[in-house]
N, C-alpha and C. Protein backbone atom coordinates (compact mmCIF):
# COMPACT_ATOMS: atom_id res chain seq x y z
N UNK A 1 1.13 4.12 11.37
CA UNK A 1 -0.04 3.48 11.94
C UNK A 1 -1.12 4.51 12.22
N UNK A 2 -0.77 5.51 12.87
CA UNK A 2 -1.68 6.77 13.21
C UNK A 2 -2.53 6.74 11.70
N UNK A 3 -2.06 7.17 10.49
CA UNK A 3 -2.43 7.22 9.46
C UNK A 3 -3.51 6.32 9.09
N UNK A 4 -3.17 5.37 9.36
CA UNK A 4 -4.40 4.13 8.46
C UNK A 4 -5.86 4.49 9.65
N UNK A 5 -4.56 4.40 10.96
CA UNK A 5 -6.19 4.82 11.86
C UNK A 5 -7.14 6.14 11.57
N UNK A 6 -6.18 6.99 11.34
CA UNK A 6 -6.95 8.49 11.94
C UNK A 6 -7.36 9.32 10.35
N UNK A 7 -6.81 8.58 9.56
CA UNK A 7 -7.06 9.33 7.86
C UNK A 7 -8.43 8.66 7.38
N UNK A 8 -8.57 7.43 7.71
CA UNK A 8 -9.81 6.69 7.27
C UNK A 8 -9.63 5.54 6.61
N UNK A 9 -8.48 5.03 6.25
CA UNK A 9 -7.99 3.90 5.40
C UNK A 9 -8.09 2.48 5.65
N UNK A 10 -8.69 2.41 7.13
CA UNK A 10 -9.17 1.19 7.12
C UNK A 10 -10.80 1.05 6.83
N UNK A 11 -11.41 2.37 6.95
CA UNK A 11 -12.36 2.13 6.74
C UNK A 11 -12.91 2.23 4.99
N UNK A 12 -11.75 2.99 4.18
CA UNK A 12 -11.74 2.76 3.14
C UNK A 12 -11.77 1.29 2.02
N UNK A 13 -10.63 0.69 2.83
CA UNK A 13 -10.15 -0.77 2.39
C UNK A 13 -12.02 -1.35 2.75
N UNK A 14 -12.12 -1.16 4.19
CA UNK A 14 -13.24 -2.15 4.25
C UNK A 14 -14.49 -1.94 3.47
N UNK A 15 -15.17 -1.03 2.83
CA UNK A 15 -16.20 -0.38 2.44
C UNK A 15 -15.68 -0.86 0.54
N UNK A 16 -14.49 -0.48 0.24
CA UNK A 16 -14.00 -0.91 -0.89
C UNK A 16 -14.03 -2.44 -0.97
N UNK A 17 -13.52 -3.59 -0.07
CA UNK A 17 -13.51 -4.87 0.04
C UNK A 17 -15.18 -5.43 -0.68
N UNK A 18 -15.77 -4.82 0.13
CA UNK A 18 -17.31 -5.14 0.71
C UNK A 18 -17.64 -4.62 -0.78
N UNK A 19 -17.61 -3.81 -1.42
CA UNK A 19 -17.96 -3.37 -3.05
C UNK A 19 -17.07 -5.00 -4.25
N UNK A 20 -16.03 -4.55 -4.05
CA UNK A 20 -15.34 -5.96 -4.96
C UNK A 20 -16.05 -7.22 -4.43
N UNK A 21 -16.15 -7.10 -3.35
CA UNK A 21 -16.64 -8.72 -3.23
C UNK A 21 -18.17 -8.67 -3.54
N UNK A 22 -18.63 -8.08 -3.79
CA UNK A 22 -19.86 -8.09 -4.04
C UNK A 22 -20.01 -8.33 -5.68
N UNK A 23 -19.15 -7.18 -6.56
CA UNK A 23 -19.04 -7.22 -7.81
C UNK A 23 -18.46 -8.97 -8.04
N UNK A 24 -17.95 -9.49 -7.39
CA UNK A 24 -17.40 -11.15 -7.78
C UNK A 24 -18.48 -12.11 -7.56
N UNK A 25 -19.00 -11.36 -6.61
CA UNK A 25 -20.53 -12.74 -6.01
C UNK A 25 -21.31 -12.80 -7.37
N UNK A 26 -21.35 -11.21 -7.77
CA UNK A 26 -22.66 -10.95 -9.08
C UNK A 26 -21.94 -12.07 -10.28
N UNK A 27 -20.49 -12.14 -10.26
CA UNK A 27 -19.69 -12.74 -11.40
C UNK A 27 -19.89 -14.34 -11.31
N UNK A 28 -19.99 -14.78 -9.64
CA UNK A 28 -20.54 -16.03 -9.59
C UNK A 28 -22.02 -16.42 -9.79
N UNK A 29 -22.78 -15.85 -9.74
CA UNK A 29 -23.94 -15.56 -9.90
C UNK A 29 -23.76 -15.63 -11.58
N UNK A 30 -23.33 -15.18 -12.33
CA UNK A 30 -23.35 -15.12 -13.59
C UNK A 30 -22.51 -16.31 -14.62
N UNK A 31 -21.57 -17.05 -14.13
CA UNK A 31 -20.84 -17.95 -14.91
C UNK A 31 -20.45 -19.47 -13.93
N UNK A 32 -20.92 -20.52 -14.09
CA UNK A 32 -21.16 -21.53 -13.28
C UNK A 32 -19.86 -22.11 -13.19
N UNK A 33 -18.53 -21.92 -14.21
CA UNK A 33 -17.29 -22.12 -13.56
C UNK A 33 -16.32 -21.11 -12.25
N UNK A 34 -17.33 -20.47 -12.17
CA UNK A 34 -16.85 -19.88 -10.58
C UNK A 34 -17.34 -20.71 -9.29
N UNK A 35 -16.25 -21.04 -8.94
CA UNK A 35 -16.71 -22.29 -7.79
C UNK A 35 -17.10 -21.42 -6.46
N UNK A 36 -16.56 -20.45 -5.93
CA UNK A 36 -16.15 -19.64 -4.37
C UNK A 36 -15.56 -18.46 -4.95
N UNK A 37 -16.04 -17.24 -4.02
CA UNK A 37 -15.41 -16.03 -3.97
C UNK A 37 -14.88 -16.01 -2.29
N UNK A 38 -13.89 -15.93 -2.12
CA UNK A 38 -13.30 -15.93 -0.83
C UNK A 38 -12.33 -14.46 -0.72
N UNK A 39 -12.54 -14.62 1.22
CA UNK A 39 -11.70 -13.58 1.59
C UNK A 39 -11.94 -12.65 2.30
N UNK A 40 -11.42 -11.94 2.69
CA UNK A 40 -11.67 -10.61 3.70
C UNK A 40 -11.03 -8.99 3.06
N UNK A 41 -11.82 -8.24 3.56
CA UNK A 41 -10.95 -6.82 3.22
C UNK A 41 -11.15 -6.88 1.46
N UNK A 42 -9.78 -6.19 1.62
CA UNK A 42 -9.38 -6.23 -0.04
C UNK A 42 -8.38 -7.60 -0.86
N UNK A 43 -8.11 -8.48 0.06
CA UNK A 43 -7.40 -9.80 -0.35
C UNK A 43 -8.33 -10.69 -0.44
N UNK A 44 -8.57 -10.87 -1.69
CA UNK A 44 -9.74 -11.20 -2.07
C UNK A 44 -9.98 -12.98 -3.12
N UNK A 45 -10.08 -14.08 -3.58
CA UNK A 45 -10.17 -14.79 -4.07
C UNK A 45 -11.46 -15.60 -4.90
N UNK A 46 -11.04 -15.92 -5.90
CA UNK A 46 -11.74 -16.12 -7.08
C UNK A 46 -11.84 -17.83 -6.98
N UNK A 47 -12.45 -18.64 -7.02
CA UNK A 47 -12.20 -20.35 -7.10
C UNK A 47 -12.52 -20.64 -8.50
N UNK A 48 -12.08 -20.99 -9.26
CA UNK A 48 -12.33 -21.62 -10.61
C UNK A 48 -12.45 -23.06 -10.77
N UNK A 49 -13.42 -23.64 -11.51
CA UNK A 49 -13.32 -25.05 -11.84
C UNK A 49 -12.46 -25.47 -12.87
N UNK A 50 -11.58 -24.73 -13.54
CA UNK A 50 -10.94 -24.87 -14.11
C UNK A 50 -9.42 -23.89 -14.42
N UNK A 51 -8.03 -24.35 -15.04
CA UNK A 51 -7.01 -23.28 -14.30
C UNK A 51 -7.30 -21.91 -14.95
N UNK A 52 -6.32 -21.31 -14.16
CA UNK A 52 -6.74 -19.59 -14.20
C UNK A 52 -5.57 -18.34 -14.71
N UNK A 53 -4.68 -19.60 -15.26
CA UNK A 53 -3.24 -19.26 -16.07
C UNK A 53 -4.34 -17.91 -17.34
N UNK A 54 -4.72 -18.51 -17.97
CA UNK A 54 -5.50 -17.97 -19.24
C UNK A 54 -6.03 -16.22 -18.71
N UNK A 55 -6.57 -16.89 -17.81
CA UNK A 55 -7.28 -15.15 -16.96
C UNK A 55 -6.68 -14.41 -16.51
N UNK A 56 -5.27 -14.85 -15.93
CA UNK A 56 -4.01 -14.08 -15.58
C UNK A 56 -3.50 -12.95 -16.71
N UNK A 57 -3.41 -14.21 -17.62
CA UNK A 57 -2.81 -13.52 -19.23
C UNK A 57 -3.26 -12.47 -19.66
N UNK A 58 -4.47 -12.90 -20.23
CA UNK A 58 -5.23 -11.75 -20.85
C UNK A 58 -5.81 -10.12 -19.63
N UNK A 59 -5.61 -10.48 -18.23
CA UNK A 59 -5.71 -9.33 -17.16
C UNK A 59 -4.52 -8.75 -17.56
N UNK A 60 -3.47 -9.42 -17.48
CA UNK A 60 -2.20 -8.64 -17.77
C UNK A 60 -2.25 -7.80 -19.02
N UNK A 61 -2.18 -8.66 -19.96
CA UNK A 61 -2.48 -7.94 -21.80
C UNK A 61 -3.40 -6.62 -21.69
N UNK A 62 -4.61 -6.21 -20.77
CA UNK A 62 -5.61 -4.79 -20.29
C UNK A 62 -5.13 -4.39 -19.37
N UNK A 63 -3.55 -4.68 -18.72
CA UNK A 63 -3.18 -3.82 -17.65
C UNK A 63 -3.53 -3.95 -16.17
N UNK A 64 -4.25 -5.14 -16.26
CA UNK A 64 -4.25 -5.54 -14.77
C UNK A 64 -3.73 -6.46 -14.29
N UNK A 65 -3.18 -6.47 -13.14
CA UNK A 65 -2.01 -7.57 -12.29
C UNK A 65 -2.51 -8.08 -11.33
N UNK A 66 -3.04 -9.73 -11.61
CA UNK A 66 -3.24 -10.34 -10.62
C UNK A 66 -2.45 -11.82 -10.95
N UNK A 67 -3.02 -12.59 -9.72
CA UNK A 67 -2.17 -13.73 -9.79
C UNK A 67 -3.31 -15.33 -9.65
N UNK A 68 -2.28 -16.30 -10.03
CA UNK A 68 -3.05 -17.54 -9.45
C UNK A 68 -2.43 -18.42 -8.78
N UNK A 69 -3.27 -18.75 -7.83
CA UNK A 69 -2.44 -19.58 -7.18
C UNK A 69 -3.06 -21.22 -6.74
N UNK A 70 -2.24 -22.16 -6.65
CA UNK A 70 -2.84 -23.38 -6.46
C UNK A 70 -3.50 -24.11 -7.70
N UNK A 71 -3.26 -22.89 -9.02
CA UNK A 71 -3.78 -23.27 -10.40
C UNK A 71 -5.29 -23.16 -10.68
N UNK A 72 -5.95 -22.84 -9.64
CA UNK A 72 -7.34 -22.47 -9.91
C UNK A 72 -8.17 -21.56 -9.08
N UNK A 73 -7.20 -20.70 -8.46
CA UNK A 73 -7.72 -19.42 -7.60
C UNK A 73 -6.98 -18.22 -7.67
N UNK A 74 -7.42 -17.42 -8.63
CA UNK A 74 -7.48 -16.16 -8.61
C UNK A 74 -7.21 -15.57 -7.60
N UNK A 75 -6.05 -14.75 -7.60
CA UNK A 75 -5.63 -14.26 -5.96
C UNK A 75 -5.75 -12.28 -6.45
N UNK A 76 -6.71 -11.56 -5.64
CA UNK A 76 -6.48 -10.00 -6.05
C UNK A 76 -6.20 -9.75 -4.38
N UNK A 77 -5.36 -8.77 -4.72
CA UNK A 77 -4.41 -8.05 -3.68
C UNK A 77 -4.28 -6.09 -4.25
N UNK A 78 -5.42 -5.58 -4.46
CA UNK A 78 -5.08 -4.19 -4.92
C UNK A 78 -4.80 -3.27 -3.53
N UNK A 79 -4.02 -2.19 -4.38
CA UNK A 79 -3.52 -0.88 -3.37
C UNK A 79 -4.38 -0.61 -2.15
N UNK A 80 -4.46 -0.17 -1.39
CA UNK A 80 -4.86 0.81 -0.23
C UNK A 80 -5.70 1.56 -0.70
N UNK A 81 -5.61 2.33 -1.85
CA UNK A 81 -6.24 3.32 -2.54
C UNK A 81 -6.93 3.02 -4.11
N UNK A 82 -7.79 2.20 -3.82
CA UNK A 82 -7.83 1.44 -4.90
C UNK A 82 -9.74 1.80 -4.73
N UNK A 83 -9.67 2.40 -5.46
CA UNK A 83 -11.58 3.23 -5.62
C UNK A 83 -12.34 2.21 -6.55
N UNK A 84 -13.52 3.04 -6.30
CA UNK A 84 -14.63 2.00 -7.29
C UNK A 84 -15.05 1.58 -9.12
N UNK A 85 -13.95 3.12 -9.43
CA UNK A 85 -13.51 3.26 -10.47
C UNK A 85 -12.92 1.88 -11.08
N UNK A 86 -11.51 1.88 -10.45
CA UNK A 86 -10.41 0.82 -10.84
C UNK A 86 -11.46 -0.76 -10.28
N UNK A 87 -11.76 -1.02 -9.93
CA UNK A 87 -12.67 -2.20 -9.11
C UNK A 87 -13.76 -2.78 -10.31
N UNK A 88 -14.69 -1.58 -10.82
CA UNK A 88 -15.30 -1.45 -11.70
C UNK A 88 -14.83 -2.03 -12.67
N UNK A 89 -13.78 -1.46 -13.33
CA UNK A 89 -12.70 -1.74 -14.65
C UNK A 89 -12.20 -2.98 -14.95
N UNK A 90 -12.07 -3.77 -13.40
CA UNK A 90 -11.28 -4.90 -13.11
C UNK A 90 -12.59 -6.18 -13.46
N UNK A 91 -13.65 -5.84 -12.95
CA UNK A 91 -14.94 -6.79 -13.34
C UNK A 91 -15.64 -6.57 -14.24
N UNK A 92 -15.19 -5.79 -15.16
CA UNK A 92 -15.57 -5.57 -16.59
C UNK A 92 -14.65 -6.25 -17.22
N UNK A 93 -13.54 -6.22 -17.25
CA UNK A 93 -12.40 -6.78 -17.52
C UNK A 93 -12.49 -8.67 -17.16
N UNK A 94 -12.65 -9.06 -16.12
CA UNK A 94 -13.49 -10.11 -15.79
C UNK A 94 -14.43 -10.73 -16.48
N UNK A 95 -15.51 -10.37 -16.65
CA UNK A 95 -16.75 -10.19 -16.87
C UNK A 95 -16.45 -10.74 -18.33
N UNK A 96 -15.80 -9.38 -19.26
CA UNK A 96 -15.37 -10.24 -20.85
C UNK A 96 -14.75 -11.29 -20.70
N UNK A 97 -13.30 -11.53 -19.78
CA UNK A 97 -12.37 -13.03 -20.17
C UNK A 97 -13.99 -14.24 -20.12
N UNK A 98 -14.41 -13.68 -19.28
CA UNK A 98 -14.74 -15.41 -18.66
C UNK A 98 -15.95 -15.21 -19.96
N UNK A 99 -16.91 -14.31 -20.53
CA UNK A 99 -18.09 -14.61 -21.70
C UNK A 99 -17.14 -15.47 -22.79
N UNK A 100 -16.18 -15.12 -23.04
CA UNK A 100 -15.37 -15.57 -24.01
C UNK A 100 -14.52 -16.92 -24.07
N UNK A 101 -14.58 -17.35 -22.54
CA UNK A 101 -13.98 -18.37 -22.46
C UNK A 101 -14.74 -19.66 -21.53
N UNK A 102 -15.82 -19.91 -22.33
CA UNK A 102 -16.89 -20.62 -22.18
C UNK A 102 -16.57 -22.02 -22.54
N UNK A 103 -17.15 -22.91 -21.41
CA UNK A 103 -16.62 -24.23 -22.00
C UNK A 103 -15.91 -24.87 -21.20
């Protein structure tokens, strides 16, 4: 516990949160089957108007692991240490499924 307090890691998570969720707002902002970006911190959620099995898949197939849940919400849950780099990568990664899966 000392650690998360006194190393900086909550203030990491939060400053990192506040970056991803921002990069998802721009993603709702950009594709009208994004219904809601929800969440706090770094547990973070995606709302789709449609299911989100497909977006799972192909995240997995580029190496990224997320989940869905309820069949149309995107659930991200990344590391503690999870920089702007990997965040970046993840809404680029994003960014292509959904141009491509229009409709």
């Amino acid at each position: 516990m000392k650690s998360l307090l006194n190393d900086g890691w909550i203030d990491h998570t939060r400053l990192m949160g506040d970056y991803f969720k921002k990069g998802l707002l721009e993603l709702q902002r950009k594709y009208s089957h994004i219904q809601e970006v929800r969440g706090l911190g770094l547990i973070l959620g995606l709302g789709l108007d449609k299911g989100g099995a497909e977006v799972v898949n192909v995240c997995s197939d580029k190496g990224f692991l997320i989940n869905c849940v309820q069949e149309r919400i995107l659930r991200f849950v990344p590391p503690l240490i999870v920089g702007e780099n990997e965040i970046d990568r993840l809404l680029n990664c994003l960014d292509e499924v959904f141009a491509t899966s229009r409709g």
